[in-house]
Protein backbone atom coordinates (compact mmCIF):
# COMPACT_ATOMS: atom_id res chain seq x y z
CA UNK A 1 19.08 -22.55 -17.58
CA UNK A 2 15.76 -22.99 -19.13
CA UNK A 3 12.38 -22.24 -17.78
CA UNK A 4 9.47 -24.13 -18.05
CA UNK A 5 6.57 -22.94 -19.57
CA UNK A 6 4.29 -23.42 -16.65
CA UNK A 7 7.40 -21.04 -14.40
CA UNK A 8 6.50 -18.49 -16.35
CA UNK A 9 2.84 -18.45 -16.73
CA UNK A 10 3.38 -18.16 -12.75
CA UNK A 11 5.93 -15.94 -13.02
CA UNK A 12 3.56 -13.70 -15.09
CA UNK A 13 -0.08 -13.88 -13.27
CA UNK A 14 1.41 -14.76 -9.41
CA UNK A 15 1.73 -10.47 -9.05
CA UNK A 16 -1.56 -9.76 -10.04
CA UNK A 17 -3.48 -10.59 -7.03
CA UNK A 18 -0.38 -9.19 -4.90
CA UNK A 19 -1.29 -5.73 -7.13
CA UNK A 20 -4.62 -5.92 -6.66
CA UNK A 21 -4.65 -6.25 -2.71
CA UNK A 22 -2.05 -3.84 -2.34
CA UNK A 23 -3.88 -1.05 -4.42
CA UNK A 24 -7.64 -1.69 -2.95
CA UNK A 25 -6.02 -1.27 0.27
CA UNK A 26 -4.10 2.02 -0.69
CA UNK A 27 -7.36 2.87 -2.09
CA UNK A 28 -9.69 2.25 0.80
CA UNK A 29 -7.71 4.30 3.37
CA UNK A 30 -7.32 7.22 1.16
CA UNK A 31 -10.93 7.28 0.77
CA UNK A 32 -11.36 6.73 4.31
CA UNK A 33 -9.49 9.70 4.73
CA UNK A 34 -10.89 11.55 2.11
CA UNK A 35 -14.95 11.23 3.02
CA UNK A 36 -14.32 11.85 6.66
CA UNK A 37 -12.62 14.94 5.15
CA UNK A 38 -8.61 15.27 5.40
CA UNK A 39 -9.66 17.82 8.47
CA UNK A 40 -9.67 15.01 10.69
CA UNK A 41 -6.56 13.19 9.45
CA UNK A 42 -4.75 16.14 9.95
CA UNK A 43 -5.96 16.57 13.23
CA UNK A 44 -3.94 13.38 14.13
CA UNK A 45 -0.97 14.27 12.30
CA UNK A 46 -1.33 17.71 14.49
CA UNK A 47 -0.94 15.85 17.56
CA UNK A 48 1.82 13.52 16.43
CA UNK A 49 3.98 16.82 15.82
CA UNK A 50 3.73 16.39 11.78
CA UNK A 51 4.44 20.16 10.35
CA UNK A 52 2.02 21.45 8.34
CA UNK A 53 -0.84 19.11 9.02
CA UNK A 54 -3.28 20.26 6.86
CA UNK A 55 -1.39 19.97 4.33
CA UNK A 56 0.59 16.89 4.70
CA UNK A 57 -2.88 15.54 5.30
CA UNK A 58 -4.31 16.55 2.16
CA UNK A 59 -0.44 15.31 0.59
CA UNK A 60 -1.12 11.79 2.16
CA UNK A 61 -5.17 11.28 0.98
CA UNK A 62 -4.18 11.86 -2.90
CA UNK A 63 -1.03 9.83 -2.52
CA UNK A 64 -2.89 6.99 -1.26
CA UNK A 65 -5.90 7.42 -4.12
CA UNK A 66 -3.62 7.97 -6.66
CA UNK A 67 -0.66 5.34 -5.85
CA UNK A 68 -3.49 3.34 -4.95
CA UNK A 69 -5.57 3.43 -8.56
CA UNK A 70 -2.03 2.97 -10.16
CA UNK A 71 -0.91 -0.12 -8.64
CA UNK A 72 -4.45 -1.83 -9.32
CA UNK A 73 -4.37 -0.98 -12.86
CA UNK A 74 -0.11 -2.43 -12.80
CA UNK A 75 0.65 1.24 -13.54
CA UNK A 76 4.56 2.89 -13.19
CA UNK A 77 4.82 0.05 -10.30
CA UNK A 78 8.34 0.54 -9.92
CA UNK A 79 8.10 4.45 -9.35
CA UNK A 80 5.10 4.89 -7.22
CA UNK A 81 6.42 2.19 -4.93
CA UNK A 82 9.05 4.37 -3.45
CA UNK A 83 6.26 6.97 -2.31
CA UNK A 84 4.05 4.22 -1.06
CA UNK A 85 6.81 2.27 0.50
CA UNK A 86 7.81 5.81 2.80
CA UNK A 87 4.03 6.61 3.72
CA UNK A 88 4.15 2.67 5.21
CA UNK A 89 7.57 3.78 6.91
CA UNK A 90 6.31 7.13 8.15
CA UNK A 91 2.89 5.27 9.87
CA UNK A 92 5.09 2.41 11.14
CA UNK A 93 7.34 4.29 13.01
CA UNK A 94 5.01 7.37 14.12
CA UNK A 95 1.74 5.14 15.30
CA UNK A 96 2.17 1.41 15.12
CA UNK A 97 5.52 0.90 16.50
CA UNK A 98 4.96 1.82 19.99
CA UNK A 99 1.73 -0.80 19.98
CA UNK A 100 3.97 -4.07 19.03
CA UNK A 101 4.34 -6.18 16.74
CA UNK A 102 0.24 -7.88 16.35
CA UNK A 103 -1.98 -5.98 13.72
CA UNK A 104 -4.46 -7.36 16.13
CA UNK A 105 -3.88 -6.44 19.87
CA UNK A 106 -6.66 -7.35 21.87
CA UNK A 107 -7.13 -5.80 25.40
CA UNK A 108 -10.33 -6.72 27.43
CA UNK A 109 -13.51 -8.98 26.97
CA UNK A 110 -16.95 -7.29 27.65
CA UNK A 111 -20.44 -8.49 27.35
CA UNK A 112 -21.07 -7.19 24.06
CA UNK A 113 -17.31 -8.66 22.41
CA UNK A 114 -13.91 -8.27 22.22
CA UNK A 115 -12.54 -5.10 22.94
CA UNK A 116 -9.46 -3.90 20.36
CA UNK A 117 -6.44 -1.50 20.89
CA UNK A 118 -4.52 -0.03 18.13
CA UNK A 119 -2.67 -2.17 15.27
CA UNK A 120 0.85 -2.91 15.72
CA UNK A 121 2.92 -2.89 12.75
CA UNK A 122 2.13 -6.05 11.30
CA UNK A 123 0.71 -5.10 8.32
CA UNK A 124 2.82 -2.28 7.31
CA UNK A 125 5.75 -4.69 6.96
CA UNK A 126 3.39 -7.46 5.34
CA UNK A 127 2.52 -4.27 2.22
CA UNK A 128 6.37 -3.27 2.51
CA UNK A 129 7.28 -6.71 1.76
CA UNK A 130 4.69 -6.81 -1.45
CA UNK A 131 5.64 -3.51 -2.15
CA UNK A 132 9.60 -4.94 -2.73
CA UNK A 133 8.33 -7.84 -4.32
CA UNK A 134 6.22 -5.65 -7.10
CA UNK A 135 9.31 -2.84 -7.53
CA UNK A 136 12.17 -5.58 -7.35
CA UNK A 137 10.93 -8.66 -8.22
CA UNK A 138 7.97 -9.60 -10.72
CA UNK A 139 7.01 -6.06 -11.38
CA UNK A 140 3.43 -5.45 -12.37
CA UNK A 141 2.55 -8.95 -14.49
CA UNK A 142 -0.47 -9.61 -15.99
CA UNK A 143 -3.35 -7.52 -16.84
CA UNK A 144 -1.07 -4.41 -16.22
CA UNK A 145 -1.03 -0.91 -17.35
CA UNK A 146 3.07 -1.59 -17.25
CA UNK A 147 3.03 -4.88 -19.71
CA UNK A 148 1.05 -2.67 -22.26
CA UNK A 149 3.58 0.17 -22.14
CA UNK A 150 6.26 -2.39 -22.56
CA UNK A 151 4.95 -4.32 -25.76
CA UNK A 152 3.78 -0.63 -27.29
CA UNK A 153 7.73 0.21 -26.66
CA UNK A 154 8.68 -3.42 -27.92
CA UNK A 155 6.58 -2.88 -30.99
CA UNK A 156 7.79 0.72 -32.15
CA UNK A 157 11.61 -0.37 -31.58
């Protein structure tokens, strides 16, 4: 079977803005975590049972910077999915689960707006399923730390 020229110029850029999301969003709620200081998060984890909080807290914050900064940049994709995939697993089924399905679950109207109760799992599943896509799929694409490595590693052999 042949592939069209145009299937794989899709092929190649369609991950990037899949990558990009995906590692912004890592990003933004490790440093969420990180400038209200991991204290807090591990207060949380504290009353959800977690052992160890304070450090599992501290564990999760760099994982999500650092898994995070390497998906944006298309970097070891394939690898630092797995960790990212079981921090999405871990959240699902220790906080969102028990709200539903609906990332947005609204509960009551008031003067001032709509009032909001915790996120379902919604979005975990909707990064899970880019996560699979990335590590299974396309991998990194264009623009990626990962197609450098490769055509370094082409070159030399």
């Amino acid at each position: 079977m042949r592939i069209s020229t145009r299937a794989l110029f899709w092929f190649d850029w369609a991950p990037l803005p899949l990558r990009l999301v995906i590692g912004f969003g890592f990003m933004a709620h490790g440093w969420a975590k990180f400038s209200r200081g991991p204290d807090k998060f591990a207060d949380l984890l504290h009353w959800l049972g977690v052992p160890l909080p304070h450090v599992a807290a501290w564990v999760v914050t760099l994982l999500e910077l650092s898994t995070g900064l390497a998906m944006f940049v298309g970097a070891f994709v394939m690898l630092i999915s797995i960790p990212m995939a079981a921090t999405l697993l871990v959240a699902m089924f220790t906080v969102h689960l028990p709200y539903g399905f609906s990332s947005v679950n609204t509960i009551g109207l008031t003067a001032s707006g709509p009032q909001f109760g915790p996120p379902g799992f919604e979005v975990n599943l909707l990064y899970l399923g880019g996560l699979l896509m990335l590590a299974m799929g396309t991998g990194a694409g264009a623009l990626s730390v990962d197609r450098l490595r490769r055509r370094r590693h082409d070159a030399a052999g």
